[in-house]
N, C-alpha and C. Protein backbone atom coordinates (compact mmCIF):
# COMPACT_ATOMS: atom_id res chain seq x y z
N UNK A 1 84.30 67.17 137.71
CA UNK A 1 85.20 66.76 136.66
C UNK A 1 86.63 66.75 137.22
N UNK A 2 87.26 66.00 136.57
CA UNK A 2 88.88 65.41 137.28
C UNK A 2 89.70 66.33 136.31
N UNK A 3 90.02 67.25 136.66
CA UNK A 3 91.06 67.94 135.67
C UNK A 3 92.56 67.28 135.50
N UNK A 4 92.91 66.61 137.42
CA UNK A 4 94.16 66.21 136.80
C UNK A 4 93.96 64.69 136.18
N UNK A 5 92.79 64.14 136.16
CA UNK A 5 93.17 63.13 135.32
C UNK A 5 93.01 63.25 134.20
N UNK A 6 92.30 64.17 133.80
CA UNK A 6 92.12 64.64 132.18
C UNK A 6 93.29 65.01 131.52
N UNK A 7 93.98 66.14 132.29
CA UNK A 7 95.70 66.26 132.29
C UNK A 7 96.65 65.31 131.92
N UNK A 8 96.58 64.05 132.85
CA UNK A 8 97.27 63.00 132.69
C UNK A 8 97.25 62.07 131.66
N UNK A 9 96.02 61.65 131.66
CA UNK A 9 95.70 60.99 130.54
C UNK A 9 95.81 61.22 128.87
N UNK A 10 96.02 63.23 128.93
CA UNK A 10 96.66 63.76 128.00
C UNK A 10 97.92 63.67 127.65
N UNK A 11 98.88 63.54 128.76
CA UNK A 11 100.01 63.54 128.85
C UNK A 11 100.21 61.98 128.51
N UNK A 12 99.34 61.19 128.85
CA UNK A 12 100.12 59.93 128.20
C UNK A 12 99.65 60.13 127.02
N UNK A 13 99.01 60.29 126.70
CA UNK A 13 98.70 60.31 125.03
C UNK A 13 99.42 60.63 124.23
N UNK A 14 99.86 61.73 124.56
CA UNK A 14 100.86 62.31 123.89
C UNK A 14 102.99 61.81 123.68
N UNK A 15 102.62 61.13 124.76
CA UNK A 15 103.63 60.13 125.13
C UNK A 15 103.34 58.77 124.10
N UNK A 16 102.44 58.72 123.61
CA UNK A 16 102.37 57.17 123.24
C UNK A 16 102.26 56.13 124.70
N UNK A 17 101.63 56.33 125.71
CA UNK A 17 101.96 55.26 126.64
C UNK A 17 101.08 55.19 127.02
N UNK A 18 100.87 53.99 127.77
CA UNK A 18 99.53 53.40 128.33
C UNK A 18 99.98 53.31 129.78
N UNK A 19 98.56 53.14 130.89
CA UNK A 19 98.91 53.25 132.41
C UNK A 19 100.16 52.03 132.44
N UNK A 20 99.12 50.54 132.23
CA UNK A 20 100.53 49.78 132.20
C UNK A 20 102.21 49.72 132.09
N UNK A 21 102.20 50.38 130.58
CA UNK A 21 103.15 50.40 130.31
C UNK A 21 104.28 52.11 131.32
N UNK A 22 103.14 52.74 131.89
CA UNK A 22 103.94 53.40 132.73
C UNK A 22 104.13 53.00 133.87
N UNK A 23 102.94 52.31 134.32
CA UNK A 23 103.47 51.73 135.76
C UNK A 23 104.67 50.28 135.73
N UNK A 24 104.86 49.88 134.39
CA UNK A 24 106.13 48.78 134.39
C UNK A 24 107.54 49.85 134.19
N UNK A 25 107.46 51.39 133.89
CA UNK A 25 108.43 51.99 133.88
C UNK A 25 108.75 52.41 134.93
N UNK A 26 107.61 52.35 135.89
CA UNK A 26 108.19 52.59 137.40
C UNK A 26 108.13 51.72 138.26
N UNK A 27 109.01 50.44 137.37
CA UNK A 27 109.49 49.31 138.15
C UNK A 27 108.40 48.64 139.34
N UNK A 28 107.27 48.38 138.90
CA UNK A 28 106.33 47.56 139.79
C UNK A 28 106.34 46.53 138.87
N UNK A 29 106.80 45.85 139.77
CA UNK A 29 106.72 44.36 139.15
C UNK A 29 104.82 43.59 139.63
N UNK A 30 104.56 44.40 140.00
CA UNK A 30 103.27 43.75 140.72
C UNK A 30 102.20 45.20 139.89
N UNK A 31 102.02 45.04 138.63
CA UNK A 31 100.93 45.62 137.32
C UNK A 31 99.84 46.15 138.20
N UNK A 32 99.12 45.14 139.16
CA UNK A 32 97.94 45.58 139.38
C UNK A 32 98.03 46.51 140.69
N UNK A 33 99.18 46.19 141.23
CA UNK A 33 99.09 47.15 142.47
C UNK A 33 99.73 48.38 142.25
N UNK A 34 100.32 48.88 140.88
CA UNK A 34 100.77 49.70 140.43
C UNK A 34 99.26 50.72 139.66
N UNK A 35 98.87 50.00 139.22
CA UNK A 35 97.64 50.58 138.82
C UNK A 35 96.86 51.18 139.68
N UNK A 36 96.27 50.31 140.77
CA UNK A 36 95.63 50.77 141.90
C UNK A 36 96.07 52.12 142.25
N UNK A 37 97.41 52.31 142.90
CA UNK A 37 98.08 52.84 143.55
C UNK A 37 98.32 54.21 142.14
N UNK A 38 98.15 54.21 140.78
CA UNK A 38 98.08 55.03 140.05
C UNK A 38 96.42 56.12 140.41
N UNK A 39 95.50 54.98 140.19
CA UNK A 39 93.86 55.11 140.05
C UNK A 39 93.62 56.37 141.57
N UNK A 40 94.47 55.76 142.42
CA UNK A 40 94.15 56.40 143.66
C UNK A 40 94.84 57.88 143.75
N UNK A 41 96.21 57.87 143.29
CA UNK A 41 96.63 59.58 142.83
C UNK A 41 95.88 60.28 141.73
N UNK A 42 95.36 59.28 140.73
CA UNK A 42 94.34 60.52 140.29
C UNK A 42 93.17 60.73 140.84
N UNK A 43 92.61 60.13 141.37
CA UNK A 43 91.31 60.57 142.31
C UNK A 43 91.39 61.32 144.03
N UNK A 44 93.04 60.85 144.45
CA UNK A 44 92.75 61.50 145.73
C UNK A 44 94.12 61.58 145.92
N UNK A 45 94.95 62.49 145.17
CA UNK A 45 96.50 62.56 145.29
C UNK A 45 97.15 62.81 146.66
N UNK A 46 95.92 63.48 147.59
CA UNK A 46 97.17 63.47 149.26
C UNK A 46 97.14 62.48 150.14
N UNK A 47 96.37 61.22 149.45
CA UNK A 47 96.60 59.98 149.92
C UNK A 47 97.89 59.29 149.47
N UNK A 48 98.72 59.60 148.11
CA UNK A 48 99.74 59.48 147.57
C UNK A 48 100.80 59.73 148.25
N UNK A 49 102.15 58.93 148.28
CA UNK A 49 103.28 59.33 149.16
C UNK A 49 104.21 60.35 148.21
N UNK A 50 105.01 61.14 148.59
CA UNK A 50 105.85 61.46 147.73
C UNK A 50 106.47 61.18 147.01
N UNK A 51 107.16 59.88 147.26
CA UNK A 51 108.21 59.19 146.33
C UNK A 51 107.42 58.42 145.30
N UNK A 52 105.53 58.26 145.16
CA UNK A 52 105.30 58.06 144.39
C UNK A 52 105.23 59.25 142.98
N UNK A 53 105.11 60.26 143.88
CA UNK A 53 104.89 61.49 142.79
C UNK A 53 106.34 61.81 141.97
N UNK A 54 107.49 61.65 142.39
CA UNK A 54 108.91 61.86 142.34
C UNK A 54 109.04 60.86 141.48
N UNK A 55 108.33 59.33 141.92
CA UNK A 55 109.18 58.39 140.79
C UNK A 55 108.27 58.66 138.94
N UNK A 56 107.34 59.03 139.34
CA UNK A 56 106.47 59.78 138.04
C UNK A 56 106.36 60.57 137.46
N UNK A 57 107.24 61.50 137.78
CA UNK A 57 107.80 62.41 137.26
C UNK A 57 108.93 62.54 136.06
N UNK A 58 110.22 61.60 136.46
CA UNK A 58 111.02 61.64 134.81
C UNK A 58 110.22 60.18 133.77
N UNK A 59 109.15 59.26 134.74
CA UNK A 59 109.01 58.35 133.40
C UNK A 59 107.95 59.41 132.74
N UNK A 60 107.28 60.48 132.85
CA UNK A 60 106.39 61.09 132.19
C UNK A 60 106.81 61.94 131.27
N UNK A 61 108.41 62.70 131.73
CA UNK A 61 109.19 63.54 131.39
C UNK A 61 108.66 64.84 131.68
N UNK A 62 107.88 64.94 133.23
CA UNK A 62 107.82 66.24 133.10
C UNK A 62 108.28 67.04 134.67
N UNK A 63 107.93 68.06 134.91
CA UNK A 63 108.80 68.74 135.76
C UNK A 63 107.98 68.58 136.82
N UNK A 64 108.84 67.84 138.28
CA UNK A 64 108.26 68.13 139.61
C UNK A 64 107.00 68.96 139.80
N UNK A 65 107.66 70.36 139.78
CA UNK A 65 106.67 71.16 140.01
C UNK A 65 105.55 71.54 139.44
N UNK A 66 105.03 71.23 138.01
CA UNK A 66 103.91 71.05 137.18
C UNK A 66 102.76 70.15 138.11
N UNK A 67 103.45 69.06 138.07
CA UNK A 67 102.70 68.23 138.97
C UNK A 67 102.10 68.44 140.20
N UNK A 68 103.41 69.28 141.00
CA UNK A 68 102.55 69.64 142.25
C UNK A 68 101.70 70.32 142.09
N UNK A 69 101.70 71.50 141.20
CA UNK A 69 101.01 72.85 141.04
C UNK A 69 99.13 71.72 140.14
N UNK A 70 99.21 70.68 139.73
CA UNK A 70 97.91 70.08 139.50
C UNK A 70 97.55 68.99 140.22
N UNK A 71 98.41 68.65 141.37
CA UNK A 71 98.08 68.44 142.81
C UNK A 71 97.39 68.95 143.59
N UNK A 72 97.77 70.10 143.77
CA UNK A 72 96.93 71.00 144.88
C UNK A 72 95.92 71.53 144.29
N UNK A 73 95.69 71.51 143.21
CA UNK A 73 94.29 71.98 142.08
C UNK A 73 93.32 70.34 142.77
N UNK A 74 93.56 69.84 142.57
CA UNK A 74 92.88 68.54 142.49
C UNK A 74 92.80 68.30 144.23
N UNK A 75 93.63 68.61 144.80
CA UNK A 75 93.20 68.41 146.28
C UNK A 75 92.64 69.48 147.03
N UNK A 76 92.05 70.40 146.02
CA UNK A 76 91.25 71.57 146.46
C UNK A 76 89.76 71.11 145.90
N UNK A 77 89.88 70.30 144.52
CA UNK A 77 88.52 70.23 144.08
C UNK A 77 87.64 69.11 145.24
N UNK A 78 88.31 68.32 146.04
CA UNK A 78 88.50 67.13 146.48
C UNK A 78 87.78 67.53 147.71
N UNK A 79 88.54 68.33 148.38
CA UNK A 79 87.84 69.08 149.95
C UNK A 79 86.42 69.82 149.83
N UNK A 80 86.43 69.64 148.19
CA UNK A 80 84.67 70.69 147.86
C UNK A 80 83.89 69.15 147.70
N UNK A 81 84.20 68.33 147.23
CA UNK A 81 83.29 67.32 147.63
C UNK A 81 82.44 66.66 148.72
N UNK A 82 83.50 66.87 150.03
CA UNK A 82 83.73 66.40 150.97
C UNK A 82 81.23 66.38 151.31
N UNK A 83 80.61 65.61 152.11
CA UNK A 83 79.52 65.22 152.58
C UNK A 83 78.86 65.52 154.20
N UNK A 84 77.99 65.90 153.94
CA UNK A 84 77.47 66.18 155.40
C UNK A 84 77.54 64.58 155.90
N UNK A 85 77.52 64.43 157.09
CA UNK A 85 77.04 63.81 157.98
C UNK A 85 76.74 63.45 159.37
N UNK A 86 75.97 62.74 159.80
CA UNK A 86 75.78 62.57 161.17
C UNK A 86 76.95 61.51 162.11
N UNK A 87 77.46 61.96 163.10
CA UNK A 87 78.29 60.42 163.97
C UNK A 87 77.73 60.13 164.99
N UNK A 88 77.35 59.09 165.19
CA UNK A 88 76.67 58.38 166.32
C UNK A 88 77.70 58.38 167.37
N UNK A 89 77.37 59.17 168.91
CA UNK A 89 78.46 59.36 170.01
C UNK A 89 77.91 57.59 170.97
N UNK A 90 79.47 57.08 170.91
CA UNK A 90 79.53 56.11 171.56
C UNK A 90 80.66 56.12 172.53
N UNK A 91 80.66 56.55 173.57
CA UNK A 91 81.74 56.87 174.81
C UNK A 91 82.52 56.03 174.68
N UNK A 92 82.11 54.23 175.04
CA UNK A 92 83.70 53.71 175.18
C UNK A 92 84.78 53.68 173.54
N UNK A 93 84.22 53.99 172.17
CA UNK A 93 84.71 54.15 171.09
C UNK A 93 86.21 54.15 171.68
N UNK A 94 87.06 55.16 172.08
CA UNK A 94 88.04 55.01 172.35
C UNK A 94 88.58 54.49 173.08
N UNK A 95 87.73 53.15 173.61
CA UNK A 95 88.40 52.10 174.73
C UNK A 95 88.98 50.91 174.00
N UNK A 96 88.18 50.87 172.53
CA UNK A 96 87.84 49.83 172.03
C UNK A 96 89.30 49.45 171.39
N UNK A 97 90.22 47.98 171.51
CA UNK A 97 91.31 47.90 170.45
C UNK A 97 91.12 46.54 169.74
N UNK A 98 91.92 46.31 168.89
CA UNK A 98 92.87 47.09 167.81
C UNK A 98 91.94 48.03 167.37
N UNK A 99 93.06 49.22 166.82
CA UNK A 99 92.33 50.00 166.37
C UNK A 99 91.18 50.22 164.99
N UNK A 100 91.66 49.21 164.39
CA UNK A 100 91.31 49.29 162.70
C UNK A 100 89.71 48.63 163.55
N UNK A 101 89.38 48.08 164.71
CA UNK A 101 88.14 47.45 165.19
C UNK A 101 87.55 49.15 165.36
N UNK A 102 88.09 50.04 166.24
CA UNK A 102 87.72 51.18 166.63
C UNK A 102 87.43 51.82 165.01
N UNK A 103 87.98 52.21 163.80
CA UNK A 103 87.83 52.69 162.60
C UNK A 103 86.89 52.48 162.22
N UNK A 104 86.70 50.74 162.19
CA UNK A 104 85.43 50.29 161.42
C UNK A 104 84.33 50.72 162.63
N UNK A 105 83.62 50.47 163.71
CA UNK A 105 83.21 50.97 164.45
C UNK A 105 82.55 52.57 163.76
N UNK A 106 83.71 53.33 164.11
CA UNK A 106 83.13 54.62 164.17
C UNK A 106 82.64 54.97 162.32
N UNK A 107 82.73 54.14 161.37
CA UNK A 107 82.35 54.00 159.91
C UNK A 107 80.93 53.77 160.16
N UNK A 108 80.98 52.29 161.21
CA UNK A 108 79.59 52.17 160.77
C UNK A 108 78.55 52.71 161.87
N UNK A 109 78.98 53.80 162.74
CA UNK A 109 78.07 54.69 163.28
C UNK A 109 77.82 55.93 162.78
N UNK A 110 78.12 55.93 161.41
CA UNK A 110 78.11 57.38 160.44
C UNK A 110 76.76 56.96 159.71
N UNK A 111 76.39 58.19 159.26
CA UNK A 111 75.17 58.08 158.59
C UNK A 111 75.61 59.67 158.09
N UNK A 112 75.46 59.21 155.93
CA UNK A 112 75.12 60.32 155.52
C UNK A 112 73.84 61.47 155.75
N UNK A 113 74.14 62.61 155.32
CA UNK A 113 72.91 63.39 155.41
C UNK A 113 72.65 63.79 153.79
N UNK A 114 71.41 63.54 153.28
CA UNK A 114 71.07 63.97 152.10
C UNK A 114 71.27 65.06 151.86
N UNK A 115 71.41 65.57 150.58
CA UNK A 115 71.33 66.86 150.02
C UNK A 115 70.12 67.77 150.34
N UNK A 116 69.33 67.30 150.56
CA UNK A 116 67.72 67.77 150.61
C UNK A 116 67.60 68.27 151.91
N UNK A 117 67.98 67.64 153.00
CA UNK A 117 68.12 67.76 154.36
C UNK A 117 68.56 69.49 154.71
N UNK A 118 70.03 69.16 154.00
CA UNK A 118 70.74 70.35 154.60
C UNK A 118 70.53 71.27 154.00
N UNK A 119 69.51 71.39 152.81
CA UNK A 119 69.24 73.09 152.14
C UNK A 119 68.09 73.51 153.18
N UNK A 120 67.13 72.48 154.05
CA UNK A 120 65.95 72.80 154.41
C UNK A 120 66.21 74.14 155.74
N UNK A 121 65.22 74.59 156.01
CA UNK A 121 65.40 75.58 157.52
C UNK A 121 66.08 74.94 158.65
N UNK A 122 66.70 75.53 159.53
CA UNK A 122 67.36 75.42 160.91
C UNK A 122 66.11 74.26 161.38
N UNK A 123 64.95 74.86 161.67
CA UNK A 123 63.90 74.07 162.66
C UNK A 123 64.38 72.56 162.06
N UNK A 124 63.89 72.81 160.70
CA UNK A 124 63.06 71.59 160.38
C UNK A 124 64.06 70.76 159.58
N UNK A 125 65.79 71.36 159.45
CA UNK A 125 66.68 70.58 159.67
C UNK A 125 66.88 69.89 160.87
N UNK A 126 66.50 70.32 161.86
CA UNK A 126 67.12 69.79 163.20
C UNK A 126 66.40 68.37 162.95
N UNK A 127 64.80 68.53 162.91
CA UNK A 127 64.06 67.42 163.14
C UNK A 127 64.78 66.30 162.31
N UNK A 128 64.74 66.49 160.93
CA UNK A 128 65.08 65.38 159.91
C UNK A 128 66.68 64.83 160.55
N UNK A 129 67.42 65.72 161.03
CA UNK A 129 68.61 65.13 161.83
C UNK A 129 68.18 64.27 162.64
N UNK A 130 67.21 64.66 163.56
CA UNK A 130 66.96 63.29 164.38
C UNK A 130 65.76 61.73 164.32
N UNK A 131 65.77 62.29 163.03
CA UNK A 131 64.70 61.31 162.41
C UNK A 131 65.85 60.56 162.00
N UNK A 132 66.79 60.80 161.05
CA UNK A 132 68.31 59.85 160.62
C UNK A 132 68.63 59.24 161.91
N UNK A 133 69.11 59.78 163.29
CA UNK A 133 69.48 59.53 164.29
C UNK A 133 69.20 58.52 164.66
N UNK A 134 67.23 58.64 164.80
CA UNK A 134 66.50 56.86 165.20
C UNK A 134 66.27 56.27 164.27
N UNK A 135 66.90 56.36 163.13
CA UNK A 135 66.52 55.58 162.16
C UNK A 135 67.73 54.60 162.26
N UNK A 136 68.92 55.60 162.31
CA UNK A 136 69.96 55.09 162.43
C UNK A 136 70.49 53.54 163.76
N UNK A 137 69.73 54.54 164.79
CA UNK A 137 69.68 53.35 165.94
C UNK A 137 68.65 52.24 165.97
N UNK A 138 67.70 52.33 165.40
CA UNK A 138 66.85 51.11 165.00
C UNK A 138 68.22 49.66 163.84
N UNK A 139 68.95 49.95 163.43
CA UNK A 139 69.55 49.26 162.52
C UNK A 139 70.57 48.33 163.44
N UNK A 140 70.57 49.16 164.28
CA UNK A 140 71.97 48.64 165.54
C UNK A 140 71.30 47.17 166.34
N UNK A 141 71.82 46.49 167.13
CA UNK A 141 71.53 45.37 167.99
C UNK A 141 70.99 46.46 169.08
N UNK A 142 70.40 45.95 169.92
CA UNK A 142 70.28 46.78 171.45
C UNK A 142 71.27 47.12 172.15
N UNK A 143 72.44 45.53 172.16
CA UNK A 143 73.34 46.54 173.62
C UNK A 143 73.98 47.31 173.10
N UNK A 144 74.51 47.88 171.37
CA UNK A 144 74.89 48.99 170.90
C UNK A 144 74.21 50.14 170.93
N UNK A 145 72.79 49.89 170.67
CA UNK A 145 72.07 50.91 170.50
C UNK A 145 72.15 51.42 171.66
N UNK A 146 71.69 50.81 172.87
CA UNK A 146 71.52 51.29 174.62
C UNK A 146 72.73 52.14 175.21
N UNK A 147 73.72 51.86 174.07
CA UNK A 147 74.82 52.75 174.65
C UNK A 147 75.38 53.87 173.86
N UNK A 148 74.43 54.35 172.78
CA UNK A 148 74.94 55.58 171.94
C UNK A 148 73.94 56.56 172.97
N UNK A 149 75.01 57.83 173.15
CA UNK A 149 74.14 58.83 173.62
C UNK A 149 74.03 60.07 173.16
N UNK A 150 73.70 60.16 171.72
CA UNK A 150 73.54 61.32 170.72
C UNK A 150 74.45 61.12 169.46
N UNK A 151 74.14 62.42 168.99
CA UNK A 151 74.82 62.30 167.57
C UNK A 151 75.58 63.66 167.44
N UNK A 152 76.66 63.85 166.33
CA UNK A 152 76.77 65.12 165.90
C UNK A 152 76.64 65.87 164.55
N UNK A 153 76.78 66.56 164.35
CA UNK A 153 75.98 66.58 162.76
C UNK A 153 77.50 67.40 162.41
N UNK A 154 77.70 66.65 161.37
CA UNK A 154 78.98 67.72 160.41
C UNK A 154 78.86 67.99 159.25
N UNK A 155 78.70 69.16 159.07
CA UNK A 155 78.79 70.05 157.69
C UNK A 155 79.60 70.60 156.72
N UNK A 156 78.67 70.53 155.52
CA UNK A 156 79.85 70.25 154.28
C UNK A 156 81.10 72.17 154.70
């Protein structure tokens, strides 16, 4: 559950105001990218810059520090979400440019790990790790596949 958007959404209420009509009070002339850029501080506020949090602050009428203090609530609930998964090790990865080619790359050599997986025993986690692993490299072309040489497993 999103406490600070539950928060927020209280707070406009109580305001009489709608997202719109707050994001035209903080001078975005561009509605939808104001929204976006709203949608995304309530779901993942330390992706947010500061001066967005600062300029939202007197159109809401409320105090800096309220906000931060249901900031860091919300970017604590956020790090408990966070997902196991596996990364497929591909050596030249960091040869590779532009980088946003290298990003997407290392995205699509990820593979979640189910919930089911990681409650099971050490042994017979290991196995199901490497059952994802070749499952994972069966999906690839060959000369990608021929050149991953393991995986690593990261935990929640």
């Amino acid at each position: 559950m999103n406490e600070l958007k539950i928060w927020f959404e209280q707070q406009l209420h109580d305001l009489g105001v709608t997202k719109i009509k707050l994001v035209k009070r903080m001078n975005y002339q561009n509605t939808d990218k104001g929204l976006r850029r709203l949608s995304e501080f309530l779901e993942y506020p330390s992706k947010s810059t500061n001066e967005f949090i600062q300029q939202l602050c007197p159109v809401l009428n409320i105090e800096f520090s309220v906000l931060h203090q249901k900031v860091i609530q919300r970017n604590k609930q956020v790090k408990g979400i966070r997902k196991a998964f596996i990364q497929l090790t591909y050596p030249r990865l960091d040869s590779i440019s532009p980088l946003f080619h290298r990003g997407w790359l290392r995205g699509f050599l990820r593979e979640d790990v189910p919930e089911i997986v990681q409650r099971l025993p050490f042994n017979e986690r290991k196995k199901q790790l490497k059952h994802l692993y070749e499952r994972k490299l069966k999906t690839l072309d060959n000369s990608l596949s021929s050149s991953i040489t393991g995986f690593t497993y990261y935990d929640t």
